[in-house]
Each structure stands twice: as C-alpha cells, then as structure tokens.
C-alpha atoms as a PDB file:
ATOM      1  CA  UNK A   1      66.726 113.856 113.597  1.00  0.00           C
ATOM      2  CA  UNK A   2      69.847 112.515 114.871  1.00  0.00           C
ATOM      3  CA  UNK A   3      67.594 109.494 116.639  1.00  0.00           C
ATOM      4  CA  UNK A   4      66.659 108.308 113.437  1.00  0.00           C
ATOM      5  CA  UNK A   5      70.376 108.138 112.117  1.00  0.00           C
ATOM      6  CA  UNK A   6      71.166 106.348 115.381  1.00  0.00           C
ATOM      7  CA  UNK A   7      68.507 103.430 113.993  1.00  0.00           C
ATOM      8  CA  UNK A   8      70.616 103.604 110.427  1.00  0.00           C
ATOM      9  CA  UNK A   9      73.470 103.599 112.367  1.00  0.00           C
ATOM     10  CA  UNK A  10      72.171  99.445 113.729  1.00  0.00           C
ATOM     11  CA  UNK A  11      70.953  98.820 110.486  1.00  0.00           C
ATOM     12  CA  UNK A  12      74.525  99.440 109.104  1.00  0.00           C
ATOM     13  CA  UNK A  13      76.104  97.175 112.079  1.00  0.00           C
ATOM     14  CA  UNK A  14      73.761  94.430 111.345  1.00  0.00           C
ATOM     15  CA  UNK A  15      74.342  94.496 108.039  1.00  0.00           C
ATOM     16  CA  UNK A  16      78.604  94.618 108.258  1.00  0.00           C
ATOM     17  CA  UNK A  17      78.098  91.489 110.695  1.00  0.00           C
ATOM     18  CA  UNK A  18      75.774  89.652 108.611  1.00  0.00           C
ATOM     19  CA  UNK A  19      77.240  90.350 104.468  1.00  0.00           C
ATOM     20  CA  UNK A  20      80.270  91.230 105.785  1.00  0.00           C
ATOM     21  CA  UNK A  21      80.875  88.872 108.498  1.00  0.00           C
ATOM     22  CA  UNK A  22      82.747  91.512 110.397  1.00  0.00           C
ATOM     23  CA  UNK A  23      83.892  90.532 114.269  1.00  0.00           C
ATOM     24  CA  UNK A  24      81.918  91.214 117.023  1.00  0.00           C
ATOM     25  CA  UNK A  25      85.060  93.344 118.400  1.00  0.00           C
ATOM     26  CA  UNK A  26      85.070  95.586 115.399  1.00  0.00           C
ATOM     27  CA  UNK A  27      81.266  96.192 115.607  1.00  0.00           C
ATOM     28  CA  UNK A  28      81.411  97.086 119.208  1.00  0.00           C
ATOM     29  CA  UNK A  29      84.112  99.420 117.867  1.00  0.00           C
ATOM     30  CA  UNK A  30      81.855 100.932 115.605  1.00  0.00           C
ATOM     31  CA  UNK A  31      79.078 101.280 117.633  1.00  0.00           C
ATOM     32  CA  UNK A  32      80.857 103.642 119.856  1.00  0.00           C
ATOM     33  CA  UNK A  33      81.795 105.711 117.207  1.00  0.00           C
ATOM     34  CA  UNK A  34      79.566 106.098 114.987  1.00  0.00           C
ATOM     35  CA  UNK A  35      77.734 107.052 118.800  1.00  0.00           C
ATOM     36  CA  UNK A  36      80.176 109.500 119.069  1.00  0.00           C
ATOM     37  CA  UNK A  37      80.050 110.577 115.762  1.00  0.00           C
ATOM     38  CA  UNK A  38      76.433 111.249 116.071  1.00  0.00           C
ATOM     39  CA  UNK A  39      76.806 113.029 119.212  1.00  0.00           C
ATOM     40  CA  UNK A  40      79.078 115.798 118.039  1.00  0.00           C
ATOM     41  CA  UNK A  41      78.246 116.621 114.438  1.00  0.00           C
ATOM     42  CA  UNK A  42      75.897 119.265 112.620  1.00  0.00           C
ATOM     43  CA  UNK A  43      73.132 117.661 110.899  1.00  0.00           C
ATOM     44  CA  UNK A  44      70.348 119.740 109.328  1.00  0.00           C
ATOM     45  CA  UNK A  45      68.436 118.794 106.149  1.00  0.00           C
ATOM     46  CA  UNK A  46      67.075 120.951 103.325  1.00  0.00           C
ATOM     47  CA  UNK A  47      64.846 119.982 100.989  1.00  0.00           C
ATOM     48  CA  UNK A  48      65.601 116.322 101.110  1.00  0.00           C
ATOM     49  CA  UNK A  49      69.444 116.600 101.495  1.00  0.00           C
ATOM     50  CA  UNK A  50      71.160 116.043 104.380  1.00  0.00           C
ATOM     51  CA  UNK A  51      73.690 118.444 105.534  1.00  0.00           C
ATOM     52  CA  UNK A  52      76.549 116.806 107.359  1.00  0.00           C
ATOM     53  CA  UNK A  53      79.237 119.084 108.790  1.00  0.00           C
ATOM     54  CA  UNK A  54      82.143 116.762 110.621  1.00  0.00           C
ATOM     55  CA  UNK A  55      83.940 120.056 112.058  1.00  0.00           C
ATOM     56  CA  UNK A  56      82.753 119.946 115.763  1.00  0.00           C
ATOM     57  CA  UNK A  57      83.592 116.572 115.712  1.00  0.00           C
ATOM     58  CA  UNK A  58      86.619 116.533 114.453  1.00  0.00           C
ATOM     59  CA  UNK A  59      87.256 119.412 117.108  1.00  0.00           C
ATOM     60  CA  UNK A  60      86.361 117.003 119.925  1.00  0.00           C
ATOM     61  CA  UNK A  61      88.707 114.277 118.846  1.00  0.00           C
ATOM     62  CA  UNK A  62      91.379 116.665 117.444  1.00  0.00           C
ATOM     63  CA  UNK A  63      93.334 115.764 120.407  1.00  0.00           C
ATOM     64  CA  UNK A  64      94.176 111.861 119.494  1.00  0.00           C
ATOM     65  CA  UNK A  65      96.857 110.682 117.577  1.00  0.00           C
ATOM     66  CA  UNK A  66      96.631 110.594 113.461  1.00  0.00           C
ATOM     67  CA  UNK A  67      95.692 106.918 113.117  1.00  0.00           C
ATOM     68  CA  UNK A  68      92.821 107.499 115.939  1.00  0.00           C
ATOM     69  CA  UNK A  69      91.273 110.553 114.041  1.00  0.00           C
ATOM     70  CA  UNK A  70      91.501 108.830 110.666  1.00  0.00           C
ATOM     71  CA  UNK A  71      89.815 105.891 112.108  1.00  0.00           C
ATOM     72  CA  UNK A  72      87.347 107.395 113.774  1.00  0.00           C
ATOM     73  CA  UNK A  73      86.575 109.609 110.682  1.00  0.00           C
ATOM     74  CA  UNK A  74      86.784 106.656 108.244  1.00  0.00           C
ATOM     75  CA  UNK A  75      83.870 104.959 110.213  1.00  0.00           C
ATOM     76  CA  UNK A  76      81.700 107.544 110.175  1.00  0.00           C
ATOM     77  CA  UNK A  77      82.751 108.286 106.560  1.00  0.00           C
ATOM     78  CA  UNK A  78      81.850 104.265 105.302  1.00  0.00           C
ATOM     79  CA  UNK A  79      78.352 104.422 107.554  1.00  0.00           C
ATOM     80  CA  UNK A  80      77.715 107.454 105.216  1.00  0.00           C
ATOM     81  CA  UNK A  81      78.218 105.412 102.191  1.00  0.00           C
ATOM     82  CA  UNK A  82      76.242 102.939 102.982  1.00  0.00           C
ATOM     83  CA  UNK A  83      73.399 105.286 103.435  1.00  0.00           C
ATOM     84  CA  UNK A  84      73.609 106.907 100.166  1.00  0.00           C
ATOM     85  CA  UNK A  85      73.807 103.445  98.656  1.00  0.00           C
ATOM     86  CA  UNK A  86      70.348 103.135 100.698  1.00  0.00           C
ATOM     87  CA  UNK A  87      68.805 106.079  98.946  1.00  0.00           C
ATOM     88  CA  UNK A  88      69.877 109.058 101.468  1.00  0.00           C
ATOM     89  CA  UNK A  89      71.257 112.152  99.959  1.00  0.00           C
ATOM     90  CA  UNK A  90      73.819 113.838 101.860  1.00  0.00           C
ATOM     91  CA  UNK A  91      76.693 116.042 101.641  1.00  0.00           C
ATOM     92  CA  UNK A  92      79.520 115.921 103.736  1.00  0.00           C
ATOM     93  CA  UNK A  93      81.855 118.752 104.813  1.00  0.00           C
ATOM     94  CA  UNK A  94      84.626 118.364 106.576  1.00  0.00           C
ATOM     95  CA  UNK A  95      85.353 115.374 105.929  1.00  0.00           C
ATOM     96  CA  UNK A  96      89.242 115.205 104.857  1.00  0.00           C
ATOM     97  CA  UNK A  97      91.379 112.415 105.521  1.00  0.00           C
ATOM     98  CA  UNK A  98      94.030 112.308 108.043  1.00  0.00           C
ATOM     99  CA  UNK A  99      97.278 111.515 105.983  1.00  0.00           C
ATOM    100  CA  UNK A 100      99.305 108.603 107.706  1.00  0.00           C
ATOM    101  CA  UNK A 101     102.962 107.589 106.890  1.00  0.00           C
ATOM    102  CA  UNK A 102     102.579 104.785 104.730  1.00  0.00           C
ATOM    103  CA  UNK A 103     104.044 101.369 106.112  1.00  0.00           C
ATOM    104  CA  UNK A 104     104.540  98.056 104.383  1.00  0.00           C
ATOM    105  CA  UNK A 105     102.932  95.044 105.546  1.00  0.00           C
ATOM    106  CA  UNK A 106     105.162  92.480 107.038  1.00  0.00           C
ATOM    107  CA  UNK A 107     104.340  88.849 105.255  1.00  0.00           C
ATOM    108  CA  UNK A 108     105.555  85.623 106.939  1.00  0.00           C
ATOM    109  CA  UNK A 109     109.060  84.528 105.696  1.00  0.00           C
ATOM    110  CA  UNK A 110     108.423  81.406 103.890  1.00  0.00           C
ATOM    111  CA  UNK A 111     110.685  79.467 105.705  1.00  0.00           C
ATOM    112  CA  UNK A 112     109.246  79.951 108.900  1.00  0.00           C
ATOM    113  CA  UNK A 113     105.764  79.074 106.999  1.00  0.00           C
ATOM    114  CA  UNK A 114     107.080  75.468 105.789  1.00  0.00           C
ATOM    115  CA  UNK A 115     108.688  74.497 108.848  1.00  0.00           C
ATOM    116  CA  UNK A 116     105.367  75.536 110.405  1.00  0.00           C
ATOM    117  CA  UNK A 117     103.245  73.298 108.077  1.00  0.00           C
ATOM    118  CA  UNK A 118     105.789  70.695 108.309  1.00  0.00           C
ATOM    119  CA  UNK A 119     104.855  69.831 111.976  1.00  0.00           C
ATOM    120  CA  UNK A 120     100.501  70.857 111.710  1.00  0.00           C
ATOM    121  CA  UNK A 121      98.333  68.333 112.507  1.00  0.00           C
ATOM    122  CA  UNK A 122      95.666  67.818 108.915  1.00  0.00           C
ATOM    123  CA  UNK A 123      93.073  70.304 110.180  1.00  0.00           C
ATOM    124  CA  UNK A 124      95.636  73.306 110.530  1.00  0.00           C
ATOM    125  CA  UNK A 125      97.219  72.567 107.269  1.00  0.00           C
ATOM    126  CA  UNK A 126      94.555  72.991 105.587  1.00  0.00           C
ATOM    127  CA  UNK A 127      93.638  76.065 106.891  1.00  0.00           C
ATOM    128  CA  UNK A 128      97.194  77.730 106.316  1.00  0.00           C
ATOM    129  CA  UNK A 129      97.139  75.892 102.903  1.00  0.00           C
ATOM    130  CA  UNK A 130      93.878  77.452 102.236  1.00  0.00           C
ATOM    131  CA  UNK A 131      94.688  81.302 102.869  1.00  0.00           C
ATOM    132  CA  UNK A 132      98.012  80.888 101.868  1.00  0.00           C
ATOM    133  CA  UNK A 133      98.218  79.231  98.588  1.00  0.00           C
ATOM    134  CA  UNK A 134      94.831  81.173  97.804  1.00  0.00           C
ATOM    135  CA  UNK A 135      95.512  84.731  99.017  1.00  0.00           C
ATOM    136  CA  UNK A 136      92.049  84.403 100.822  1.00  0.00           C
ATOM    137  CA  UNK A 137      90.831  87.036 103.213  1.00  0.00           C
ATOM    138  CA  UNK A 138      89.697  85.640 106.819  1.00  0.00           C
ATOM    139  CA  UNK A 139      85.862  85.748 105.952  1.00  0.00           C
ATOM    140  CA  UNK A 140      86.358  84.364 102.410  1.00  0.00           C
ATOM    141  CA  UNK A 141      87.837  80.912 104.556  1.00  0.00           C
ATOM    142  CA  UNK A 142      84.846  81.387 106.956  1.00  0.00           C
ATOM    143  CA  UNK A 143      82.133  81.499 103.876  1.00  0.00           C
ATOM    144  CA  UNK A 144      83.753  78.696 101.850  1.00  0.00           C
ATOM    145  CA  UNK A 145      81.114  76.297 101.032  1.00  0.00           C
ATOM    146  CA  UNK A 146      82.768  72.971  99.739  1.00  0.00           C
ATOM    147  CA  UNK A 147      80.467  73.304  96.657  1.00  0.00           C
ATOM    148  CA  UNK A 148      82.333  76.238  95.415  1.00  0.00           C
ATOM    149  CA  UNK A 149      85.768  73.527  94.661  1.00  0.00           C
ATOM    150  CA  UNK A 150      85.293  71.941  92.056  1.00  0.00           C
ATOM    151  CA  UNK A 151      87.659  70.293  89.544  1.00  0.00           C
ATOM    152  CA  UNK A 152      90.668  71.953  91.128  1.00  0.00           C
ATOM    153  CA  UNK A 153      89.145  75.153  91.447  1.00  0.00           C
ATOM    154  CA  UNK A 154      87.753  77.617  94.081  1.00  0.00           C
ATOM    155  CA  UNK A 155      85.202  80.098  93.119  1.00  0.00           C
ATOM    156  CA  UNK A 156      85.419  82.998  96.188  1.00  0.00           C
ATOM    157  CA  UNK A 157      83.025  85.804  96.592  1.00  0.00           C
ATOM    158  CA  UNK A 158      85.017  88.518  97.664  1.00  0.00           C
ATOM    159  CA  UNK A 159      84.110  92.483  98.668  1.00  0.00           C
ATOM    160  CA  UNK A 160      81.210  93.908  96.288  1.00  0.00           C
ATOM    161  CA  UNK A 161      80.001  90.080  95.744  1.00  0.00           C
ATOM    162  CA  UNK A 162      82.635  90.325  93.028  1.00  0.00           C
ATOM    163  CA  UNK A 163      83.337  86.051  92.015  1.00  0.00           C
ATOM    164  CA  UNK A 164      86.552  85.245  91.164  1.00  0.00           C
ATOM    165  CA  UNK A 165      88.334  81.823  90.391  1.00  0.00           C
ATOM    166  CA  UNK A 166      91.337  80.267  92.222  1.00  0.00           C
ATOM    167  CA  UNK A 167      93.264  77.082  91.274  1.00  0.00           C
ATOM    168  CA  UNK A 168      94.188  74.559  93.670  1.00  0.00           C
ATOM    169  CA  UNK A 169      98.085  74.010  93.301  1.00  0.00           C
ATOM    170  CA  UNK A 170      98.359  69.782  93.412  1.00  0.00           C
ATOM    171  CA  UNK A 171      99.815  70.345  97.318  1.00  0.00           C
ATOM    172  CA  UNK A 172      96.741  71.921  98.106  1.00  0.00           C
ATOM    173  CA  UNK A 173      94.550  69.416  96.064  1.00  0.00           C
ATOM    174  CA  UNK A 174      96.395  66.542  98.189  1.00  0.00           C
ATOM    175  CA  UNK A 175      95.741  67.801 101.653  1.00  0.00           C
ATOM    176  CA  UNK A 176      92.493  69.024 100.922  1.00  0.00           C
ATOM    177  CA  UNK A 177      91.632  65.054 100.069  1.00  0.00           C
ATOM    178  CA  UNK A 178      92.825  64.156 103.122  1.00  0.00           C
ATOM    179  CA  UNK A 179      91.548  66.857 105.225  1.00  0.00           C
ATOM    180  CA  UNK A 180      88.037  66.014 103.467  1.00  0.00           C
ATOM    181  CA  UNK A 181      88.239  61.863 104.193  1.00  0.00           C
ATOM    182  CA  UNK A 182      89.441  62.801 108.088  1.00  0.00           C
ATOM    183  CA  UNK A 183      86.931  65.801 108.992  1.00  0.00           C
ATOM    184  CA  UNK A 184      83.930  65.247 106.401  1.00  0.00           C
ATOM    185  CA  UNK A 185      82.552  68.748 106.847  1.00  0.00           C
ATOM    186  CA  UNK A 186      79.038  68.711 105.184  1.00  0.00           C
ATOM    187  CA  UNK A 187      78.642  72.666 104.253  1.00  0.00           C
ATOM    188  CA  UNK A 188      81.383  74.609 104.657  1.00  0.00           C
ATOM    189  CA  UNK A 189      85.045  73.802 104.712  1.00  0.00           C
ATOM    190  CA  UNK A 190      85.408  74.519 108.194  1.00  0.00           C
ATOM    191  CA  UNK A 191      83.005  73.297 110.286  1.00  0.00           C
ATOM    192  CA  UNK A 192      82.779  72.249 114.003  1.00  0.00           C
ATOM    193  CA  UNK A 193      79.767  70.441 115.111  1.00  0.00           C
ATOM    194  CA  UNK A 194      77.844  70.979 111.950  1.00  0.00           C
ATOM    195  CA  UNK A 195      77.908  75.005 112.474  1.00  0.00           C
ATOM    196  CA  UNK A 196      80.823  77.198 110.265  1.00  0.00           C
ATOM    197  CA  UNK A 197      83.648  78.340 112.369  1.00  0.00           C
ATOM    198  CA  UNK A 198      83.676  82.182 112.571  1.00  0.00           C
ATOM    199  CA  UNK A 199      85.756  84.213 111.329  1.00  0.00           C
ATOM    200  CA  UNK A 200      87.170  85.080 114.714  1.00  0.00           C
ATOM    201  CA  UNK A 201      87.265  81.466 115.583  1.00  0.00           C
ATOM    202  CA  UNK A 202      89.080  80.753 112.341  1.00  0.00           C
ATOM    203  CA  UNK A 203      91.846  83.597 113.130  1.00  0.00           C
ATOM    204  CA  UNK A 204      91.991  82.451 116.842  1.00  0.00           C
ATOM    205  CA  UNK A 205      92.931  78.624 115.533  1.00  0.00           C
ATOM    206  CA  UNK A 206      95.701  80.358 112.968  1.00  0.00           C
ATOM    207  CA  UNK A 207      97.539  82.562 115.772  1.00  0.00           C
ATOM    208  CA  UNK A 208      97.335  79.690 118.004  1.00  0.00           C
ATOM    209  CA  UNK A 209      99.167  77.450 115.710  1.00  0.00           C
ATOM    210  CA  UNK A 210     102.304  80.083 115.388  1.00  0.00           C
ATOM    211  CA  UNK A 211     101.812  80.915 119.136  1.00  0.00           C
ATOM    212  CA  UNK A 212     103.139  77.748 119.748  1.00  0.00           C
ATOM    213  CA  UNK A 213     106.273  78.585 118.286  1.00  0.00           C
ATOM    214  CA  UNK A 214     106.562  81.694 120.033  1.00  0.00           C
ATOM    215  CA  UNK A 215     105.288  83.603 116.837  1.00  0.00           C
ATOM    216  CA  UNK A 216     102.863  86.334 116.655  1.00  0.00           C
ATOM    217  CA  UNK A 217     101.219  85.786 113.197  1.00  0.00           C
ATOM    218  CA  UNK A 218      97.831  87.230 111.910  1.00  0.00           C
ATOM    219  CA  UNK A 219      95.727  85.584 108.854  1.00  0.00           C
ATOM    220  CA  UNK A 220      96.213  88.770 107.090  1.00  0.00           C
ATOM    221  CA  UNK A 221     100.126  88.658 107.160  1.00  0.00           C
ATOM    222  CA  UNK A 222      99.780  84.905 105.089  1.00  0.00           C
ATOM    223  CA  UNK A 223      97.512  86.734 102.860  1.00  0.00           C
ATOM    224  CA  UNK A 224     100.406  89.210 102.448  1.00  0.00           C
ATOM    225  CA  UNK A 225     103.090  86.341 102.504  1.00  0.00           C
ATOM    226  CA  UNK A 226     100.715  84.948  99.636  1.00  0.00           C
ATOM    227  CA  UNK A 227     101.395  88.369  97.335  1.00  0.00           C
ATOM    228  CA  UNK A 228     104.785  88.992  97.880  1.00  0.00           C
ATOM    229  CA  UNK A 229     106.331  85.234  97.302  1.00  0.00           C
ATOM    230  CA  UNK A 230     104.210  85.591  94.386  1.00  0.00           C
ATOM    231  CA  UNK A 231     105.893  89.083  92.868  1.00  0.00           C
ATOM    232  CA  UNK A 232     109.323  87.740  94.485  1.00  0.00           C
ATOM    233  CA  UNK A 233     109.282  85.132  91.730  1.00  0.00           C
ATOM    234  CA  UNK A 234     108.163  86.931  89.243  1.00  0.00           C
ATOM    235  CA  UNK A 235     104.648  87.171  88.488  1.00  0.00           C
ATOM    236  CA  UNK A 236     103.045  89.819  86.656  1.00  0.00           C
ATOM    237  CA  UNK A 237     101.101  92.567  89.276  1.00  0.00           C
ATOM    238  CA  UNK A 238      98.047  92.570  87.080  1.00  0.00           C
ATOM    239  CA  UNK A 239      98.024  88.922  87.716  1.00  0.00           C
ATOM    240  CA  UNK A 240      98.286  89.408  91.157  1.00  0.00           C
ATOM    241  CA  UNK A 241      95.849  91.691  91.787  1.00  0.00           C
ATOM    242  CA  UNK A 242      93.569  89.716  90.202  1.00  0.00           C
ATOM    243  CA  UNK A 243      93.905  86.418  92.241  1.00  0.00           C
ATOM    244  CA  UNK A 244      93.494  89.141  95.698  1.00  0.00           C
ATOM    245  CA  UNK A 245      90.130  90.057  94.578  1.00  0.00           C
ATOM    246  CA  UNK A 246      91.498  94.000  94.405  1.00  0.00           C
ATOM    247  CA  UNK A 247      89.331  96.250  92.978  1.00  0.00           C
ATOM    248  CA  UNK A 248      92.490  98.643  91.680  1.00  0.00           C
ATOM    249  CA  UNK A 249      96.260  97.849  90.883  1.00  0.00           C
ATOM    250  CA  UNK A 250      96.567 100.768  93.632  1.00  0.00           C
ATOM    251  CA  UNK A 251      96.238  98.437  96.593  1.00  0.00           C
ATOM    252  CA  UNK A 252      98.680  96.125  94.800  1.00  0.00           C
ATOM    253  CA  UNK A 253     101.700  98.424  94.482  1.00  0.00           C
ATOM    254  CA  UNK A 254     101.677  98.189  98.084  1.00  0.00           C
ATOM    255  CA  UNK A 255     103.477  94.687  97.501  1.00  0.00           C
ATOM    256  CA  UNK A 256     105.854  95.697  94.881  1.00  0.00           C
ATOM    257  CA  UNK A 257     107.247  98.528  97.518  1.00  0.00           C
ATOM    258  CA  UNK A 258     107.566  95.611  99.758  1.00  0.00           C
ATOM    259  CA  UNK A 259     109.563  93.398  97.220  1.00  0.00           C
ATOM    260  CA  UNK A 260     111.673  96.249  96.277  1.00  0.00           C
ATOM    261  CA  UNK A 261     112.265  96.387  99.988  1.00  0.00           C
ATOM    262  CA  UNK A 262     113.112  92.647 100.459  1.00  0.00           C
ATOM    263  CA  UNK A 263     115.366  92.721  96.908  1.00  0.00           C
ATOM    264  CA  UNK A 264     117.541  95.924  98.394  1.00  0.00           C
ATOM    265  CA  UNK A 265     117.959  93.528 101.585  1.00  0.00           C
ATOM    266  CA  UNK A 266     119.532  90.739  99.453  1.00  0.00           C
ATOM    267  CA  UNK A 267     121.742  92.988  97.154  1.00  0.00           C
ATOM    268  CA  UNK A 268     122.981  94.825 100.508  1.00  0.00           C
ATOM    269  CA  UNK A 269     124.018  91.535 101.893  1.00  0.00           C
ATOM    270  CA  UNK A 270     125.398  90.190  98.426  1.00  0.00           C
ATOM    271  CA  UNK A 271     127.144  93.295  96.743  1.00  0.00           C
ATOM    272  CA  UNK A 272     131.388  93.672  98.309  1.00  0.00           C
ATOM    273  CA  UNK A 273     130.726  96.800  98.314  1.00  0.00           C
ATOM    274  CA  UNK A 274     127.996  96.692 100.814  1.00  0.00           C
ATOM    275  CA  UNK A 275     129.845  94.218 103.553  1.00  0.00           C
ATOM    276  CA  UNK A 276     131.303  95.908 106.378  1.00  0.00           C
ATOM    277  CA  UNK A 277     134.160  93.214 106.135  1.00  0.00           C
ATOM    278  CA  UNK A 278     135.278  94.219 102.758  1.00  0.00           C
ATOM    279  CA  UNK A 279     136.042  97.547 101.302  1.00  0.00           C
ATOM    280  CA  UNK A 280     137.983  99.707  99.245  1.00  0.00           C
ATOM    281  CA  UNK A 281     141.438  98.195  98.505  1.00  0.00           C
ATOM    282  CA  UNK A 282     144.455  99.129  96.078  1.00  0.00           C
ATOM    283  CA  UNK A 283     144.590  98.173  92.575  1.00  0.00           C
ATOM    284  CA  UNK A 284     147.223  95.610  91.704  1.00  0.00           C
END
C-alpha cells in the first residue's frame, strides 16, 4: 500500500525536476519528507478512494516550529495534488494549514541595483537585466530559448504552461545585442559550452555578482525589486500581476503592503511633524 505511494512519490520528484526544473536541494528536501510523510500517516482505501488521515503525522512533527510543520505539511499536501491530477481519488483529513505571520518580501533598493549594473561585465548584465526588467522567475531565465524574443518581445511560459508576453524596454534591447554579438548562445539565452545553465547555476552567478559587494541578494528579491519599483511609480496592480505570470491579484497585494510600507518610510522622514529635531512650537 504505502510502497506503491513511495513509487508516486519518485514519479512526482522526477517530474518537479524535469517540468518544473526544481533544484536538486529542494528535491532532496522533498524526498525526505514526503518519506516521512509516508512513514507516519493512515492510509486505507475503500472502494477506490483513498483515505488519507495526516493526524499521526502531524503528531510526530508537532514539536517543530510553525514554518517547519507548514512546510512539511505543504509538501505532502502538493504530492497529493499531483496525484489526483494523475487520476487518484483521495480524501484528506487533517490536513489544515499552519497559519504563519505574514512578512513582506524585501526587494533590492534600486540604487544599489544601478550602481551594481554600472560596474557588470556584459554577461551579468544581461542576466540582472533579464529578471529584473522582466519580473522573470529563476527557471523562466533558465528555459529561455532565444526563439521566444522576437521583435522586442519575450514570450515566457510560466507555472501551469500559462504563455505570457513581455516587452523588452530599449536598455534591455541594447544589451541584449551586445550580449548576443559577444556570447552567441545557439539555444538558450544562457548557455555555457553549448548546454543551458541551471537554474541553480544561474542563481549561483547572480549572488556571486552582489557577493562581491558584500551583498546578500537572491534572484527572487530582483523579481520582487521588479514589482514594487513598478507599483512605486504608479502602475496599475492588475497590470502588474499580469506581467508576474500570477494566477490571482491575491499574490499581488503582497506588493502593495510593501509599497504602503516604503511610502509611510518617506512621509515619516518628510512630514515636521515626524522629525525628532522639530516639534511642537508656539504660535506667533
């Protein structure tokens, strides 16, 4: 019973790693718990249902701290999708999510970003170009095929296969011309020795560049820098969304909290009433 879910269970790695292009890290990480998983929960199947209850698991890791258990349950949670989108029928009990405090991404202050791609040699400013101008998730740069830009635009096949279409601001259209005449990748956009560059290889070369600078910067934190500077200036959060490749406004108000946050910052430091120079003084 449980044996054969353990051989879904590598069908549902392989298939993360190979549509999804997901790290070899994070599919180590699920291995083990989707293993654990597996170990600790009720299974029993009645006429062609299966019967999932996650509460002696859940009892096991009850112990671990909030974003552990929600991870752990999330895992085991998306493997179970995946298997109903396969044909199984199951029913889970159990299976709540762990509420976590919600916290707001931290994007890359755009100052630090242009200083950054002031001094890049052509091959790393194109690749901060390319997730930054674009919004692009880390395996939407790995999976870029130079065929998909075309007369200033990018055509990106995002989560669910979903297409969408990107323009190439003229800074981007400039460097990528150079980048193209220099390199002359013959696939994909990034390309070493003929064979794509990973997506951990990809997200290795980006924190390198910042760790240079004594920076700690991740591909996803452009991505957010991308949304932000975007809403900052005042672009519409339908508009937004769209360009990310969300499938709901929902996981776009994130960024408006975060704007709201960066425009209380700047009225704080503007407003008299908020210096701790100036205060409250007599009328004339």
């Amino acid at each position: 019973m449980t044996s054969s879910f353990r051989q879904q269970s590598e069908r549902f790695l392989d298939y993360l790693q190979n549509n999804l292009s997901y790290s070899p890290n994070t599919i180590y990480t699920y291995r083990l718990n989707l293993r654990e998983a597996l170990f600790f929960i009720d299974m029993v199947e009645e006429e062609g249902v299966w019967r999932i209850d996650l509460m002696p698991y859940r009892m096991q890791i009850h112990h671990l701290k909030k974003k552990s258990i929600y991870k752990k349950i999330s895992i085991f949670k998306s493997f179970v999708n995946w298997l109903r989108e396969e044909g199984e029928k199951i029913v889970l009990r159990n299976d709540e999510a762990i509420k976590l405090p919600k916290t707001l991404p931290k994007p890359v202050p755009r100052t630090v970003l242009f200083e950054v791609l002031e001094v890049c040699d052509m091959e790393e400013k194109m690749l901060l170009l390319i997730v930054y101008a674009l919004g692009l998730r880390i395996s939407e740069v790995a999976n870029l095929k130079l065929e998909s830009i075309q007369n200033g635009w990018v055509s990106i096949k995002g989560k669910g296969d979903k297409i969408r279409q990107l323009p190439l601001l003229g800074e981007v259209q400039k460097t990528l011309h150079a980048y193209l005449e220099i390199y002359r990748p013959k696939e994909y956009l990034f390309e070493k020795s003929g064979q794509k560059l990973s997506v951990n290889q990809l997200r290795y070369r980006i924190e390198k560049i910042f760790k240079k600078r004594a920076l700690h910067i991740t591909p996803h934190q452009l991505r957010h820098a991308f949304a932000t500077d975007l809403l900052e200036e005042g672009a519409r959060i339908t508009d937004v969304s769209a360009l990310l490749g969300h499938a709901s406004l929902e996981t776009t108000q994130i960024y408006t909290r975060l704007s709201s946050s960066a425009k209380m910052k700047n009225y704080q430091k503007a407003h008299p009433l908020c210096r701790e120079s100036d205060g409250f003084t007599n009328g004339d």
